[in-house]
Protein backbone atom coordinates (compact mmCIF):
# COMPACT_ATOMS: atom_id res chain seq x y z
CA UNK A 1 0.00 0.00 0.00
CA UNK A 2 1.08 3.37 -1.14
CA UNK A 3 1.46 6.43 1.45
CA UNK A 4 -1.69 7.44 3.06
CA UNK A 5 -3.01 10.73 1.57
CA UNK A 6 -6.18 11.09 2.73
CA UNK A 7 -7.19 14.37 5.24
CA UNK A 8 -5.82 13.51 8.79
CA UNK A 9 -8.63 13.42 11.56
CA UNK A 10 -7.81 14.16 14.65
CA UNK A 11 -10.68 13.26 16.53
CA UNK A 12 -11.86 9.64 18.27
CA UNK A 13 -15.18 9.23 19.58
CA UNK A 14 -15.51 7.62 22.81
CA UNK A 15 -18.85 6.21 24.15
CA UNK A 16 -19.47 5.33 28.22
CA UNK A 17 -20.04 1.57 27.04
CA UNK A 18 -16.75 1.54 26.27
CA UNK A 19 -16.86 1.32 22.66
CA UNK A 20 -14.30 3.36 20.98
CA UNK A 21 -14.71 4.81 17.28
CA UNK A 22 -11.68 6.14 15.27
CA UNK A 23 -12.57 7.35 12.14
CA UNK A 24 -9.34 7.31 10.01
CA UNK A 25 -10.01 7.50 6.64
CA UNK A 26 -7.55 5.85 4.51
CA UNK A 27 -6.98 5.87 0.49
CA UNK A 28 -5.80 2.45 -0.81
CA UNK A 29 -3.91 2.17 -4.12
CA UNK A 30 -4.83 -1.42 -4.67
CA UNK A 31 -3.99 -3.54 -8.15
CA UNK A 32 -5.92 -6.33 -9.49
CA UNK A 33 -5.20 -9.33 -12.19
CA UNK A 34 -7.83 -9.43 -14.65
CA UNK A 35 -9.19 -12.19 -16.80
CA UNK A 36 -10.12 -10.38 -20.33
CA UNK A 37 -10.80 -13.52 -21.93
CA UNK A 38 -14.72 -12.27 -22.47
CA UNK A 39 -14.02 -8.92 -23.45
CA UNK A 40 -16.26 -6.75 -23.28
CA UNK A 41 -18.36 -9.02 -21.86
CA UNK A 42 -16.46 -9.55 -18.82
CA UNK A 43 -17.29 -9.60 -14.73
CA UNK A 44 -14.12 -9.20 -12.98
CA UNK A 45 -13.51 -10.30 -9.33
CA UNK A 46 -10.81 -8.24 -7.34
CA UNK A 47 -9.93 -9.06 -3.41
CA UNK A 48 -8.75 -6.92 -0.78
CA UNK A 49 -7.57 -8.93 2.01
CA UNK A 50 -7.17 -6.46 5.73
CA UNK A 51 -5.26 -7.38 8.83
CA UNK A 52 -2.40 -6.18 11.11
CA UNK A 53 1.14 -7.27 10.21
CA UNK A 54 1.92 -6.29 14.16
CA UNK A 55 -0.64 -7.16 16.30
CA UNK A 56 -1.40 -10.66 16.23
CA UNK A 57 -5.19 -12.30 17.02
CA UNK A 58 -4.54 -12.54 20.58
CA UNK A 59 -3.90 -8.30 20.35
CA UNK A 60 -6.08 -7.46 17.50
CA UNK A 61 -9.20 -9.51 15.98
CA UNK A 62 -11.40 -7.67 12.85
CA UNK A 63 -14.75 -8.23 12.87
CA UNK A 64 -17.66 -7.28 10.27
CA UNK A 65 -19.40 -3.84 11.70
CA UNK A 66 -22.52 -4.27 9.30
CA UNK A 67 -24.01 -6.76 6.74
CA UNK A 68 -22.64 -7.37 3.58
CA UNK A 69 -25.97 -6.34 1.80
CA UNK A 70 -25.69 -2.96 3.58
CA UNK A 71 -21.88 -2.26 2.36
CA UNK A 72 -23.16 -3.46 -1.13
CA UNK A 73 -26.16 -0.74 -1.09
CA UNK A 74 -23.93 2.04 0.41
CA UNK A 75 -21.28 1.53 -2.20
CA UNK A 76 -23.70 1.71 -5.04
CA UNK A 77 -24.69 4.79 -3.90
CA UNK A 78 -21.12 6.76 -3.24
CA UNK A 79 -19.29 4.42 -5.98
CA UNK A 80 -17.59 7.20 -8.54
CA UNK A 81 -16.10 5.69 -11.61
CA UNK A 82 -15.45 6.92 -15.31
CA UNK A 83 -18.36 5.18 -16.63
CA UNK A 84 -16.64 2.00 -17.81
CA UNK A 85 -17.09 -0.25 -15.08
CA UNK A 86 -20.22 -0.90 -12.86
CA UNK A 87 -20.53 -2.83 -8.65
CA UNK A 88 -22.41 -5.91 -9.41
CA UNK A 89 -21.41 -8.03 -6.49
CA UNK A 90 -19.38 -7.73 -2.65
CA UNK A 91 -18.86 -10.99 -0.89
CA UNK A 92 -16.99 -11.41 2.40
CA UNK A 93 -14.69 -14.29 4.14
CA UNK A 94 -13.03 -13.89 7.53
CA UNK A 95 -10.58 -16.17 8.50
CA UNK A 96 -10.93 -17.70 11.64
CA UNK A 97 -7.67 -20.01 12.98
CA UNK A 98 -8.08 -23.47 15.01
CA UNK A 99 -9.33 -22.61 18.51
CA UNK A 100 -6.41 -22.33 21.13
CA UNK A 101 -4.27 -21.09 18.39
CA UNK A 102 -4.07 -17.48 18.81
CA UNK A 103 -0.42 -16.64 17.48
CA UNK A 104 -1.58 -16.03 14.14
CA UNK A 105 -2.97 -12.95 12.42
CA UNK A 106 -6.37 -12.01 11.86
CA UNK A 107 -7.33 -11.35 8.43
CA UNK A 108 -10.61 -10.32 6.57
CA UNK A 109 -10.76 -10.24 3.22
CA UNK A 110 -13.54 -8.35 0.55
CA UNK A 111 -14.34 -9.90 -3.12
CA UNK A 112 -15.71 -7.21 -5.13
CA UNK A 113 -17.28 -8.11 -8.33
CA UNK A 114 -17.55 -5.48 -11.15
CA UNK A 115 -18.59 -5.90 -14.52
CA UNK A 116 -17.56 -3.70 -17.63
CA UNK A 117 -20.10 -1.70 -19.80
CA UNK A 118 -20.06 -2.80 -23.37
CA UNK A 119 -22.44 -0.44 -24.67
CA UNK A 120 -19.62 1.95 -25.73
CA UNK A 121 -17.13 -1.11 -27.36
CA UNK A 122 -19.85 -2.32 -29.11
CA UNK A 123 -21.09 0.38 -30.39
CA UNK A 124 -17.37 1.64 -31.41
CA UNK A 125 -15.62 -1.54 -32.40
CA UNK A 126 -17.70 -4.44 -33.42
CA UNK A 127 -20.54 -2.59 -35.28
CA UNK A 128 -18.54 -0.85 -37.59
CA UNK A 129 -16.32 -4.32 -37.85
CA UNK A 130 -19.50 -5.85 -38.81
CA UNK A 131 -20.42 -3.25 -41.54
CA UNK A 132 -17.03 -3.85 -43.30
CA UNK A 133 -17.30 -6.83 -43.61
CA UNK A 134 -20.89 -6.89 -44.52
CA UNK A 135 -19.87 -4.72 -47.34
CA UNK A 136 -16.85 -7.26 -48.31
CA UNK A 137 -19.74 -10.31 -48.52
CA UNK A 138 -21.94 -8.40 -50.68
CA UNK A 139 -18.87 -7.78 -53.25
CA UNK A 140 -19.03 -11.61 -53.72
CA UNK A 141 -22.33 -10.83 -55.97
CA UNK A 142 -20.13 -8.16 -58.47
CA UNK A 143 -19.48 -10.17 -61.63
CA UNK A 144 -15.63 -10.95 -61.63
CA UNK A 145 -15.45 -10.73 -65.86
CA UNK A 146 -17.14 -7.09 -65.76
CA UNK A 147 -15.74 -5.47 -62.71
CA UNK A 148 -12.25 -5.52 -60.81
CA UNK A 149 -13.79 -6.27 -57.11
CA UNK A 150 -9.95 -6.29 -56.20
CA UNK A 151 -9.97 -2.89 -55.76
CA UNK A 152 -12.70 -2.86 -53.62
CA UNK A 153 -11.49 -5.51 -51.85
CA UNK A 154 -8.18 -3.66 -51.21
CA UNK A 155 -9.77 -0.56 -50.00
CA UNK A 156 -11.97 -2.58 -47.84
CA UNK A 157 -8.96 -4.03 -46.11
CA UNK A 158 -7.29 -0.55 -45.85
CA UNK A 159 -9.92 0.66 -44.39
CA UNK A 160 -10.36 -1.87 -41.81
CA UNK A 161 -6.94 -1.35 -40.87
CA UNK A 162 -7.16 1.74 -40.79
CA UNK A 163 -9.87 1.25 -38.70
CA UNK A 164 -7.98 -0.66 -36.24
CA UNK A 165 -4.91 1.46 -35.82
CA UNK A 166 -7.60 4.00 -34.63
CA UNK A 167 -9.26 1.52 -32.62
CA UNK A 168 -6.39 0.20 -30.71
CA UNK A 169 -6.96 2.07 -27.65
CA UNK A 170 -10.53 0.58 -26.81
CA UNK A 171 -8.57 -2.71 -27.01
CA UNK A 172 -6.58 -4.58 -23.76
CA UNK A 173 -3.11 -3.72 -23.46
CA UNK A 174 -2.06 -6.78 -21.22
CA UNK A 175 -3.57 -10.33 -20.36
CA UNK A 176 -2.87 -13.65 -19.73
CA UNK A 177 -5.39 -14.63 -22.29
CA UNK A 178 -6.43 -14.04 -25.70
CA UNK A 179 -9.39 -11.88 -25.85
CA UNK A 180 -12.30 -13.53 -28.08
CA UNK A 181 -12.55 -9.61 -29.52
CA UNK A 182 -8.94 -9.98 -30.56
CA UNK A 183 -9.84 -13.75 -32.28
CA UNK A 184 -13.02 -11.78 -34.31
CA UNK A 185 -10.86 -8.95 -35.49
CA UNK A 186 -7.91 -11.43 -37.06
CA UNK A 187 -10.77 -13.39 -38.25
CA UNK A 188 -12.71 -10.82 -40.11
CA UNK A 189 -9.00 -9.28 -41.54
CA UNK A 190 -8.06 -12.99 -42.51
CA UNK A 191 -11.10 -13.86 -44.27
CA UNK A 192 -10.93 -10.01 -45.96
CA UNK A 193 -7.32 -11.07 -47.23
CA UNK A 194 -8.58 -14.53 -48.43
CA UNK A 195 -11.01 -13.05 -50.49
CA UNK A 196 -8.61 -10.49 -52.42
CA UNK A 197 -6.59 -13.36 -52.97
CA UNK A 198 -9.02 -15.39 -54.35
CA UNK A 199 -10.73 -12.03 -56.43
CA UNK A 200 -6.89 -12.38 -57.82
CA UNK A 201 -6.90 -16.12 -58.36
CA UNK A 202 -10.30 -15.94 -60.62
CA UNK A 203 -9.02 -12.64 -62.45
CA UNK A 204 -6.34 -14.61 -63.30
CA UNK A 205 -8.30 -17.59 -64.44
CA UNK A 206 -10.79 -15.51 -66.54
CA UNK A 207 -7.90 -13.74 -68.35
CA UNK A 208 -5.03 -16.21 -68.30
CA UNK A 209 -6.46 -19.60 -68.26
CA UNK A 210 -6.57 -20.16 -71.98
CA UNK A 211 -2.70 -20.42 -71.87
CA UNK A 212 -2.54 -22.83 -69.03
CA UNK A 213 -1.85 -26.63 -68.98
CA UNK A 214 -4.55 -29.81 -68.30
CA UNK A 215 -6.47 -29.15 -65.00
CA UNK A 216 -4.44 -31.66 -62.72
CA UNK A 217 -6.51 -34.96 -61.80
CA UNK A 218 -6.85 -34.49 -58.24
CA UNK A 219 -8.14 -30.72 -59.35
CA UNK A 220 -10.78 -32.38 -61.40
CA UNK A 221 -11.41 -34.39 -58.73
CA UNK A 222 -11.54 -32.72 -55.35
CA UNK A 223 -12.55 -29.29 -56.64
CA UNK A 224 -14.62 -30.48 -59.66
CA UNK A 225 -16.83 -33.21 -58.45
CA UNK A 226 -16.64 -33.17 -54.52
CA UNK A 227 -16.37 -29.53 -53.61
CA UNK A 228 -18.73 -28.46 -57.04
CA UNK A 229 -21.29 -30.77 -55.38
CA UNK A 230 -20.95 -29.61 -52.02
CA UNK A 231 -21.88 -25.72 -52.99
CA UNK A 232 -24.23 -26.86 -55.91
CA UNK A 233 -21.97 -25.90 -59.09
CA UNK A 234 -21.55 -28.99 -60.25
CA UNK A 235 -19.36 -29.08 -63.40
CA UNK A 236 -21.30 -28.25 -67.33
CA UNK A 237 -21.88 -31.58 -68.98
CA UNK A 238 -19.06 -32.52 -71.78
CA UNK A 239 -20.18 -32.19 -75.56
CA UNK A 240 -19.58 -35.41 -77.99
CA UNK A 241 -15.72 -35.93 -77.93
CA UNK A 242 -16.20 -38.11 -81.40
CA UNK A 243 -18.22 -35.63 -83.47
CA UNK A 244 -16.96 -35.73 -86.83
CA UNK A 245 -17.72 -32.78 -89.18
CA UNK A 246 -17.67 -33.36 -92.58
CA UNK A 247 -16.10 -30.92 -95.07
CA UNK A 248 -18.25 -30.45 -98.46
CA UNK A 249 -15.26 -29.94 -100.60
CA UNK A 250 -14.08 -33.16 -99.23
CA UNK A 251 -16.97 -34.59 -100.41
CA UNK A 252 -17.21 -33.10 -103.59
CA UNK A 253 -13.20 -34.07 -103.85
CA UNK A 254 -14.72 -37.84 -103.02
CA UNK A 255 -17.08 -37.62 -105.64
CA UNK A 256 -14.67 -36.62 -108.45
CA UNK A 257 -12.55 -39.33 -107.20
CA UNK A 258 -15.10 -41.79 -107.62
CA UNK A 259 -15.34 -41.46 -111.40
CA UNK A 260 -14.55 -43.28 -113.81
CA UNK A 261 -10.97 -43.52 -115.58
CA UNK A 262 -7.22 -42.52 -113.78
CA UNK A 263 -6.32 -39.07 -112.24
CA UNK A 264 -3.51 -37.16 -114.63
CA UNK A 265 -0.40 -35.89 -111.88
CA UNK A 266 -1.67 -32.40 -111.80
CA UNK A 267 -5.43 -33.63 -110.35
CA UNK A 268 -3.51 -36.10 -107.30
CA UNK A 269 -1.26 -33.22 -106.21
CA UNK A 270 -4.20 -30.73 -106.51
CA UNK A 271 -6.07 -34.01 -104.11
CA UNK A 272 -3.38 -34.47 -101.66
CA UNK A 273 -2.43 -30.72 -101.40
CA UNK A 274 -6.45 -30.11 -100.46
CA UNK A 275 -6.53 -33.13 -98.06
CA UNK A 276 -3.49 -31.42 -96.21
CA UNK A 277 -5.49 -28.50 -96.12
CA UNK A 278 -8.70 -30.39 -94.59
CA UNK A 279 -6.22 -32.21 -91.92
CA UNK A 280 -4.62 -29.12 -90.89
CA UNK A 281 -7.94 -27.46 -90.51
CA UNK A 282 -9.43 -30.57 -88.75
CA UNK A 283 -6.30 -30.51 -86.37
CA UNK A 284 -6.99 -26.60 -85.55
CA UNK A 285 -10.65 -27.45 -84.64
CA UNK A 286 -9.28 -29.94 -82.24
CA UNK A 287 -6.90 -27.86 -80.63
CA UNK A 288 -9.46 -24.88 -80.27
CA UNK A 289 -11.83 -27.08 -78.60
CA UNK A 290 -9.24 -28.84 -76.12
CA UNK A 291 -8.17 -25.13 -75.31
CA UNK A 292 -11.82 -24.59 -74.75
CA UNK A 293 -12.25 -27.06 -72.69
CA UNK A 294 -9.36 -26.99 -70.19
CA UNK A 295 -10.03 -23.04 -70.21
CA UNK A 296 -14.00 -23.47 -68.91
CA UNK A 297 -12.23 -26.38 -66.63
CA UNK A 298 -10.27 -23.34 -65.00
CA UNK A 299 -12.89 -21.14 -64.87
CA UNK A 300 -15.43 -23.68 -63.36
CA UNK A 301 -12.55 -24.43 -60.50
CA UNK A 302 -12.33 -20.39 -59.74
CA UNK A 303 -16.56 -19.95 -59.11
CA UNK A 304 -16.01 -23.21 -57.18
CA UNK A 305 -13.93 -21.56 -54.82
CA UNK A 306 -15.44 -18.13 -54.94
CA UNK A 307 -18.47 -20.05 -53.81
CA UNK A 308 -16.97 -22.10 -51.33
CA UNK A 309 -15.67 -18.61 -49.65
CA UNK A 310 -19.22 -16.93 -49.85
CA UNK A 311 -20.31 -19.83 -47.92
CA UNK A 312 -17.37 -19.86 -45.35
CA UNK A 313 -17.91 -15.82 -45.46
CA UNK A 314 -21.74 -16.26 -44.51
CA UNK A 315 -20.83 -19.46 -41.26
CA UNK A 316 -18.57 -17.15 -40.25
CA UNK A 317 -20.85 -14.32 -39.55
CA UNK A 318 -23.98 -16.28 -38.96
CA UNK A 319 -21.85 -18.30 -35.83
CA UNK A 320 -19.92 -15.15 -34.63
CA UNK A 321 -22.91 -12.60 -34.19
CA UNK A 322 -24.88 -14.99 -32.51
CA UNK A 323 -21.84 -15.84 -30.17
CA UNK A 324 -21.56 -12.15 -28.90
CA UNK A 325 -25.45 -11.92 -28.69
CA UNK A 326 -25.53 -14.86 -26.70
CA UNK A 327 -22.34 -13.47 -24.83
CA UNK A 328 -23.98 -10.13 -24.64
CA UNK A 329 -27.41 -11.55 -23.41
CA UNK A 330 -25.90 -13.54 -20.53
CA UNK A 331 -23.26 -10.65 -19.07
């Protein structure tokens, strides 16, 4: 305990019962360990034990001088506090040694509950938190072809930062624990990052993915068919691999072929030099279409996972405002 600076009273009231009053008053600088594991939700329990280091129980014994209810009400009343913190609770345990033990100290010692006013954090910190990222699952519906939601995305997440550097006062300094405010404010900035990324990943896939190799087997597989069918985009069904379309100058070629009498030189290179032409062009449509194909493959896997993050986006907020409700509701 620091040095006493409250007004010195020089006065002791005596009564002809013998009961003697001395009226000290003393200020106590007194430090407690808090648990800010709730935050702002939290109750916080803080103990001040009193006895005499000098006089032991045989000298000195403390004893309760009214009920606990009545020190609650009274405290209520002249309690002065910034306006964080509120007296919910005052509980009181004496310790009493063996009997015929009375070299010890006696000691009395005050639990004070007090619980924190949230009003002003929630109102401060986890609304607006809420209405960023609101704003950063509603960007999930801008079409990704037409409009660069990266940039939004990236001045979301400024913001938010922003936000918090601003913030970072509300927030506890020290603890033993992680607050679960602390856990929601990663989350919502990790789940902001994962969606620029991914706003990157499908940009890339809408612009780039015609150059790109074969979609990978376990792609096809784990993103294609298992996650496809757990959000409901399952993949577009394949067009006939063995369509064959004829080429009416080949068949015009066939039918001059098919008359009667031998081909002079000049007609079987003018033949061969068209059915080069009709194999190269035949080998271009396959090409275009196998480009097609592994580009709508790529394409399919990016909504797969822009869907797949929508849903994780929409958990996330669905579990965590009902956790500080509930939270909220019970402090």
């Amino acid at each position: 305990m620091e040095k006493n600076s409250a007004q010195f009273v020089p006065y002791i009231y005596l009564f002809s019962d013998g009961l003697v009053i001395d009226s000290q008053p003393v200020k106590v600088i007194s430090s407690c360990s808090l648990d800010f594991y709730k935050f702002p939700f939290d109750t916080q329990n803080c103990s001040f034990s009193f006895n005499s280091y000098i006089h032991r129980r045989r000298t000195l014994q403390i004893y309760l001088s009214s009920t606990v209810a009545d020190i609650l009400k009274y405290s209520q009343e002249v309690m002065a506090t910034m306006g964080e913190w509120e007296l919910v609770g005052l509980t009181v345990k004496t310790f009493v040694p063996p009997p015929g033990n009375e070299d010890v100290w006696d000691e009395m010692r005050f639990f004070v509950f007090v619980k924190r006013r949230a009003t002003l954090y929630v109102v401060n910190l986890l609304i607006p938190s809420y209405f960023l990222i609101t704003v950063d699952l509603f960007s999930f519906l801008l079409p990704p072809q037409n409009v660069d939601r990266t940039l939004m995305k990236m001045t979301l997440i400024l913001g938010f930062t922003v936000f918090l550097l601003i913030m970072s006062d509300l927030l506890p300094a020290s603890g033993n624990t992680v607050p679960l405010i602390n856990v929601f404010l990663c989350l919502c900035l990790a789940l902001m990052v994962a969606s620029l990324l991914e706003s990157i990943l499908i940009t890339n896939l809408l612009r780039g993915s015609a150059h790109y190799s074969a979609v990978p087997r376990w792609v096809r597989v784990f993103v294609l068919r298992i996650l496809g069918r757990l959000v409901r985009l399952r993949p577009k069904p394949r067009d006939q691999e063995d369509t064959v379309i004829q080429n009416p100058a080949t068949q015009e070629d066939s039918k001059v072929s098919q008359q009667k009498g031998p081909l002079d030189e000049e007609k079987a290179r003018k033949e061969l030099r068209r059915l080069g032409n009709d194999f190269q062009a035949i080998c271009l449509q396959v090409k275009h279409r196998l480009g097609e194909k592994q580009e709508s493959e790529w394409i399919q896997v990016g909504f797969i996972i822009d869907r797949l993050l929508l849903g994780m986006y929409i958990i996330f907020l669905s579990v965590s405002f009902s956790t500080i409700i509930t939270i909220w509701m019970q402090s």
